[in-house]
N, C-alpha and C. Protein backbone atom coordinates (compact mmCIF):
# COMPACT_ATOMS: atom_id res chain seq x y z
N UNK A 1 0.85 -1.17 0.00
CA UNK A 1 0.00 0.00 0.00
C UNK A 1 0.90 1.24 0.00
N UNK A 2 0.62 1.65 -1.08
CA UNK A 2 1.28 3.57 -0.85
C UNK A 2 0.78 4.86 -0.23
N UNK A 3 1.39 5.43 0.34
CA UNK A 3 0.43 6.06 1.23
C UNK A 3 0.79 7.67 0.57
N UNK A 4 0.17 8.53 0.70
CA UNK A 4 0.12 9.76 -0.09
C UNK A 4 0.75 10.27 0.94
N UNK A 5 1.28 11.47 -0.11
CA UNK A 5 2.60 12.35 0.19
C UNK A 5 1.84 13.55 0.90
N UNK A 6 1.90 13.80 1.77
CA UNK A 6 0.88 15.29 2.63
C UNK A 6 2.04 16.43 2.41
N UNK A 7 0.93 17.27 2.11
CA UNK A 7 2.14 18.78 2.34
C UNK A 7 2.06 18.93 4.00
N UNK A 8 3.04 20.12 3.89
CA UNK A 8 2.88 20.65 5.13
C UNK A 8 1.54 20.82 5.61
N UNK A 9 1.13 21.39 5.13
CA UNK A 9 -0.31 22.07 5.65
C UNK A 9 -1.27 21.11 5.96
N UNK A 10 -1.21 19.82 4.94
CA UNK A 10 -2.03 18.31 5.38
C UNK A 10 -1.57 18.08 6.73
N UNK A 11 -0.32 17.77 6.87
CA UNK A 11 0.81 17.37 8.37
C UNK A 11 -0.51 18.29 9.30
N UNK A 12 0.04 19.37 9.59
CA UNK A 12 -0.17 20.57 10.57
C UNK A 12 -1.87 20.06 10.89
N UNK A 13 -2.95 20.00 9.08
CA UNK A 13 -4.13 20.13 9.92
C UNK A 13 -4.25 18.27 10.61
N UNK A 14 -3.55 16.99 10.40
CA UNK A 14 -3.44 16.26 10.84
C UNK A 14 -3.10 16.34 12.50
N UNK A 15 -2.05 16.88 12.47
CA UNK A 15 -1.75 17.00 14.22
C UNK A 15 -2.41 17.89 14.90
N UNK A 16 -3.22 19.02 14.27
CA UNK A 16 -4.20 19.44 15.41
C UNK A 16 -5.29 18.83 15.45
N UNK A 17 -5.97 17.61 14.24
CA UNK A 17 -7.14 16.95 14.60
C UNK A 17 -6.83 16.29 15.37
N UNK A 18 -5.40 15.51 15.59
CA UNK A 18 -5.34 14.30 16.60
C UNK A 18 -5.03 14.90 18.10
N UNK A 19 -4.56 16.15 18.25
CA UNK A 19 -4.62 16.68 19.03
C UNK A 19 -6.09 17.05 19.91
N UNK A 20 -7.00 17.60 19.10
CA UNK A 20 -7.96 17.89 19.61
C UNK A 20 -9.14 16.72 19.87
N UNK A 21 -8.98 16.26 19.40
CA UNK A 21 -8.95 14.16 19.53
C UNK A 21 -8.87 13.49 20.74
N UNK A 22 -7.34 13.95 21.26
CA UNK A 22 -6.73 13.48 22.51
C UNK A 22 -6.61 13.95 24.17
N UNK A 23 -7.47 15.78 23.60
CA UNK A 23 -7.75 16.26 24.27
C UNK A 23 -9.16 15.84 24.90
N UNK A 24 -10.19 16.31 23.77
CA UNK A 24 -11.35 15.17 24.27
C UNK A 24 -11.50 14.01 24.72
N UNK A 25 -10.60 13.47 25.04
CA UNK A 25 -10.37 11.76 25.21
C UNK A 25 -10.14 11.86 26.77
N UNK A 26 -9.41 13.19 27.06
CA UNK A 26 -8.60 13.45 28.25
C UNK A 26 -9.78 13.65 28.97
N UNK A 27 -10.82 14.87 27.99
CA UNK A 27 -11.60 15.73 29.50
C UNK A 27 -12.72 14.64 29.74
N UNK A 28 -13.24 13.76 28.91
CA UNK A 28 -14.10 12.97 29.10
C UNK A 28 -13.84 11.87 30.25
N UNK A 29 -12.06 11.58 30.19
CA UNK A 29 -11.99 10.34 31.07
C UNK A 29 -11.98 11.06 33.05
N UNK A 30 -11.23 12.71 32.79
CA UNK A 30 -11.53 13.41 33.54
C UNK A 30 -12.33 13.81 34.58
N UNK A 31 -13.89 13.72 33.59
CA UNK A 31 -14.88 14.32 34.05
C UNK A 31 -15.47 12.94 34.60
N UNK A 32 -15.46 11.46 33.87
CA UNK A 32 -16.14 10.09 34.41
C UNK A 32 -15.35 9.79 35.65
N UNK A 33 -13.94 10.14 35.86
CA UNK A 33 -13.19 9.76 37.02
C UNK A 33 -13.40 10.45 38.14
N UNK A 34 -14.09 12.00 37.66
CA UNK A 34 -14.68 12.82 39.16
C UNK A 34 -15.93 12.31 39.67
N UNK A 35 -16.58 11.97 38.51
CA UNK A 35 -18.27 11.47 38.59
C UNK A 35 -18.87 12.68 37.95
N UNK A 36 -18.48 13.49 37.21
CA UNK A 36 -19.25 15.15 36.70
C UNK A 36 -20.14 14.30 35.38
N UNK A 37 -19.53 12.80 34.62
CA UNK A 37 -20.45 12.25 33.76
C UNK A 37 -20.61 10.95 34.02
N UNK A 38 -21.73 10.43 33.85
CA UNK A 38 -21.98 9.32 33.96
C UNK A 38 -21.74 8.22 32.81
N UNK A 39 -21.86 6.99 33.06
CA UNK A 39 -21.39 6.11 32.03
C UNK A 39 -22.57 6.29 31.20
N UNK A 40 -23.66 6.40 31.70
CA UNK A 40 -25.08 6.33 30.74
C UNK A 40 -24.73 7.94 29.76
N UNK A 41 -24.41 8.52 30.40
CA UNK A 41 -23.65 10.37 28.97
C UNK A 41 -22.82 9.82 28.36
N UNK A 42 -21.49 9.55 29.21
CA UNK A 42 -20.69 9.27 27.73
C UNK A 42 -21.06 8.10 26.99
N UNK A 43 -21.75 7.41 26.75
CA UNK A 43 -22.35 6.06 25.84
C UNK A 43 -23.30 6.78 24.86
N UNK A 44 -24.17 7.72 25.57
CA UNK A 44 -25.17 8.44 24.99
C UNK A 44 -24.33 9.75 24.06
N UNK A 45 -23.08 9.70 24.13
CA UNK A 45 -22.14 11.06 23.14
C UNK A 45 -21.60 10.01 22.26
N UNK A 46 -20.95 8.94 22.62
CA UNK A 46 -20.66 8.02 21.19
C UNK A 46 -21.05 8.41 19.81
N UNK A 47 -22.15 7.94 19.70
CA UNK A 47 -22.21 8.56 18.03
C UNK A 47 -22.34 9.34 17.58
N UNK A 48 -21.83 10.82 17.82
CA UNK A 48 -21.75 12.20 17.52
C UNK A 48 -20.21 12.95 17.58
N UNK A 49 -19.62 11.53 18.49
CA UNK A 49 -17.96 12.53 18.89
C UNK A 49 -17.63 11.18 18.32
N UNK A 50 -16.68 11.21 17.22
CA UNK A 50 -15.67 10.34 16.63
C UNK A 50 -14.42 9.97 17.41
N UNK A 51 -13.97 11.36 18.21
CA UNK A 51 -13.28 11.15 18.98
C UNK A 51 -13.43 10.23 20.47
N UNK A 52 -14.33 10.28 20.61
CA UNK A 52 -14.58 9.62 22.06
C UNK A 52 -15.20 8.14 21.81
N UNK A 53 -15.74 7.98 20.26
CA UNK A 53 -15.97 6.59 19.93
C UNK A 53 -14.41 5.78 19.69
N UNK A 54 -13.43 6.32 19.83
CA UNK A 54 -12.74 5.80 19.68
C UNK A 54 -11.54 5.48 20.95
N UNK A 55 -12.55 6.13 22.02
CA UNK A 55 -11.57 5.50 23.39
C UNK A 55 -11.81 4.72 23.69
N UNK A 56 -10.32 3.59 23.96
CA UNK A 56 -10.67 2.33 24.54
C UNK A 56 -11.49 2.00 26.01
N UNK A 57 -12.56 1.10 26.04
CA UNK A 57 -13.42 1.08 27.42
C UNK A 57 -12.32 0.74 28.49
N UNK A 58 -11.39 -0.34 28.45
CA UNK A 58 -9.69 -0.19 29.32
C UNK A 58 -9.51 0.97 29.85
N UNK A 59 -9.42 1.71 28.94
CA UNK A 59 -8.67 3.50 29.18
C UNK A 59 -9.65 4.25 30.26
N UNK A 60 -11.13 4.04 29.53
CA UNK A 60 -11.89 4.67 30.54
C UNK A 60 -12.03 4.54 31.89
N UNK A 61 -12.31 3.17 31.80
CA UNK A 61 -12.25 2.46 33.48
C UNK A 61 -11.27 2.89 34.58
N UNK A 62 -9.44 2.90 33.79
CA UNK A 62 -8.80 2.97 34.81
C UNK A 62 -8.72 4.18 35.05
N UNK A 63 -9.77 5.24 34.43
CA UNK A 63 -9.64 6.93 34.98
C UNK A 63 -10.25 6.67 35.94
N UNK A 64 -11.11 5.76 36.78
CA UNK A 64 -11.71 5.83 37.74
C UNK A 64 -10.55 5.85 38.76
N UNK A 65 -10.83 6.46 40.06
CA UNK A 65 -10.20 6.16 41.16
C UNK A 65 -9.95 5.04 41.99
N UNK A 66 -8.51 4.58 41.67
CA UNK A 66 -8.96 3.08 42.67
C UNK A 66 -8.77 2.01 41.44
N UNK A 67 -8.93 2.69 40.34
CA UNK A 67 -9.23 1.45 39.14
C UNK A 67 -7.67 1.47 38.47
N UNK A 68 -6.96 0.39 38.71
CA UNK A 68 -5.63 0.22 38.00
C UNK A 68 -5.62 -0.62 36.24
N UNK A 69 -4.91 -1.09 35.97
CA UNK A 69 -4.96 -2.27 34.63
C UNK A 69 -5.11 -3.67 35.34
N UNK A 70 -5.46 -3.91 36.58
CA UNK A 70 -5.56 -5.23 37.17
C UNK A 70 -7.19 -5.39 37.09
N UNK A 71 -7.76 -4.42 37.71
CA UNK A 71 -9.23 -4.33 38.40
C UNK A 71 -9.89 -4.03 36.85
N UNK A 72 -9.47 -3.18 36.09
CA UNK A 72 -10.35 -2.69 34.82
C UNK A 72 -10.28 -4.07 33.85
N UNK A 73 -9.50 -4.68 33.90
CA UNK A 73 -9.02 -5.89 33.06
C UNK A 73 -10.21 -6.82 33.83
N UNK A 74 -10.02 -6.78 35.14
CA UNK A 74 -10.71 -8.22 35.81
C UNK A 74 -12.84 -7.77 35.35
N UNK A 75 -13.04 -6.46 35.98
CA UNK A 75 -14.30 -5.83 35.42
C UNK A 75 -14.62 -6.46 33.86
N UNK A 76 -13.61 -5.58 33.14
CA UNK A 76 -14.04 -6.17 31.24
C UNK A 76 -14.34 -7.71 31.51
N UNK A 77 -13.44 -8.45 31.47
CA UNK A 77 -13.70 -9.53 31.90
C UNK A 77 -14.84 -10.19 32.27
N UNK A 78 -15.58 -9.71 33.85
CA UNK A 78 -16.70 -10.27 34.13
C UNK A 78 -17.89 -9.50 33.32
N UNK A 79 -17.45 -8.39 32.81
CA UNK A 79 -18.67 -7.81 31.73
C UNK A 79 -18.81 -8.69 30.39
N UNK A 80 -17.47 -9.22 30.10
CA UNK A 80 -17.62 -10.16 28.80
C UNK A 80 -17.47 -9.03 27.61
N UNK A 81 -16.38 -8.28 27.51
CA UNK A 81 -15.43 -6.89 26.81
C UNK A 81 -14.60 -7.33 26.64
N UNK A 82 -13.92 -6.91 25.43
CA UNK A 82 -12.70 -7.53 25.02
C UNK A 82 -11.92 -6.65 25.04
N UNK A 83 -10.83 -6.75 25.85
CA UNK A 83 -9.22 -6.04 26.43
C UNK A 83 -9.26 -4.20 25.05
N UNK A 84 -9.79 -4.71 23.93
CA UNK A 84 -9.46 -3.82 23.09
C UNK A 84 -10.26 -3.64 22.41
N UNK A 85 -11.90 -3.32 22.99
CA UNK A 85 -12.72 -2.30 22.72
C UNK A 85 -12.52 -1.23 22.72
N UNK A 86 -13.40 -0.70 21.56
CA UNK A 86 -13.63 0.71 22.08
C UNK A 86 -14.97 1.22 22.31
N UNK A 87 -15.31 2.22 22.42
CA UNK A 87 -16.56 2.54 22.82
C UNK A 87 -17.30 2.41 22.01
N UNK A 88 -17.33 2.59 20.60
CA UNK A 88 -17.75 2.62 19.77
C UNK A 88 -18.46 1.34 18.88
N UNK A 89 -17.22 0.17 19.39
CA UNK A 89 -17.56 -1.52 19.13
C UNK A 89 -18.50 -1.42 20.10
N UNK A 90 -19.32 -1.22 21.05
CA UNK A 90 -19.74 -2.06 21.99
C UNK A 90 -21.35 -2.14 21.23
N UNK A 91 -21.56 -3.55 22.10
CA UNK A 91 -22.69 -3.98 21.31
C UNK A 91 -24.06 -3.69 22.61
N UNK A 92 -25.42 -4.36 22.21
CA UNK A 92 -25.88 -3.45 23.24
C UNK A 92 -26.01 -4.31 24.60
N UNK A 93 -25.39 -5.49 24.36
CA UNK A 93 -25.49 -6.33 25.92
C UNK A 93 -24.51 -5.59 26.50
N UNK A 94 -23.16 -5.45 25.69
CA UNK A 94 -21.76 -4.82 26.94
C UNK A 94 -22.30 -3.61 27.43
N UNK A 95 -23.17 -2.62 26.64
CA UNK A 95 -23.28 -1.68 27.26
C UNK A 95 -24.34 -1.45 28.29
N UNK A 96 -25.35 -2.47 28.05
CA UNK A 96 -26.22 -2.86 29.39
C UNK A 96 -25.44 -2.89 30.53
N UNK A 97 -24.22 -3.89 30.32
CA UNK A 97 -24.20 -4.47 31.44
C UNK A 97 -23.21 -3.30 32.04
N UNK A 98 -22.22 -2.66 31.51
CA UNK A 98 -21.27 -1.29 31.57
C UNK A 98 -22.61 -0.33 32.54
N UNK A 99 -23.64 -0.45 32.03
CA UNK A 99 -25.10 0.90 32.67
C UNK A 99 -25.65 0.03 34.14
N UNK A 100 -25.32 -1.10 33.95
CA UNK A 100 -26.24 -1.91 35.35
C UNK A 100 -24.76 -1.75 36.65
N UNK A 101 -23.48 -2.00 36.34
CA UNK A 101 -22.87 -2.46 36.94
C UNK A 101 -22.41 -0.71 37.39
N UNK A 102 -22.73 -0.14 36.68
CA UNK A 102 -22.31 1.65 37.35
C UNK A 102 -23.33 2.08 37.97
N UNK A 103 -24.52 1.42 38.03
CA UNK A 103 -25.91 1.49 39.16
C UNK A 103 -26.95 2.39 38.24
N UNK A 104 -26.96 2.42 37.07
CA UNK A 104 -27.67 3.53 36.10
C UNK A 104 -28.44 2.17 35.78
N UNK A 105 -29.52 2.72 34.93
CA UNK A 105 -31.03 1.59 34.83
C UNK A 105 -30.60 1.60 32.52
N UNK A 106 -30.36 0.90 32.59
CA UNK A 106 -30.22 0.63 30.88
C UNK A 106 -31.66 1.40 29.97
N UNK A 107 -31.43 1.64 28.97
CA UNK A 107 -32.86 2.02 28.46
C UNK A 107 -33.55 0.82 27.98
N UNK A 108 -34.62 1.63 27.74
CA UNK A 108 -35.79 -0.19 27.49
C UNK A 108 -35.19 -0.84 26.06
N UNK A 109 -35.33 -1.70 25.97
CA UNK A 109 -35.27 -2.55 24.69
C UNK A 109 -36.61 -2.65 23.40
N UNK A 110 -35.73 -2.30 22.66
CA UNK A 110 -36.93 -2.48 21.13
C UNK A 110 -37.21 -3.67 20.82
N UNK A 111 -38.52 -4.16 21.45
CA UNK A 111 -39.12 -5.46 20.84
C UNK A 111 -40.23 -5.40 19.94
């Protein structure tokens, strides 16, 4: 695969999208690790922020307090998440169970 030649100016607007990307990634895990959002908001911003569909649920977890790569690993785990989701893969059982296990009530189901 060949990959195209960017000018400068491609470069530059590349590193401030991933920048502003990584920033959002930051204030979101930020704001879930104070408790200012809940898991049921950021699930409910997924498909509107590209950026935040693309943080790993790993990453999120261990912004919690208390939550290392031992405990967030063992959690995914008993949620039945795979090490290298992202928010964006999740299907709607993981995210049930992501809304039950943070004490939030899941929304109803379309039958």
């Amino acid at each position: 695969m060949v990959l195209r030649t960017l000018s400068d100016e491609d470069r530059a607007k590349a590193r401030a999208k991933a920048l502003a990307a990584r920033t959002r990634r930051a204030e979101i895990k930020k704001s879930f690790g104070s408790g200012a959002l809940s898991i049921t908001e950021i699930l409910d911003l997924v498909p509107d922020d590209e950026a935040l569909g693309r943080l790993r649920v790993l990453d999120l977890l261990e912004s919690l307090p208390g939550v290392g790569e031992i405990r967030a690993a063992a959690l995914m785990d008993k949620l039945g998440i795979s090490p290298s989701r992202r928010l964006r893969g999740l299907g709607r059982k993981q995210r049930e169970a992501l809304i039950e296990h943070f004490g939030g009530t899941p929304p109803p189901t379309k039958e």
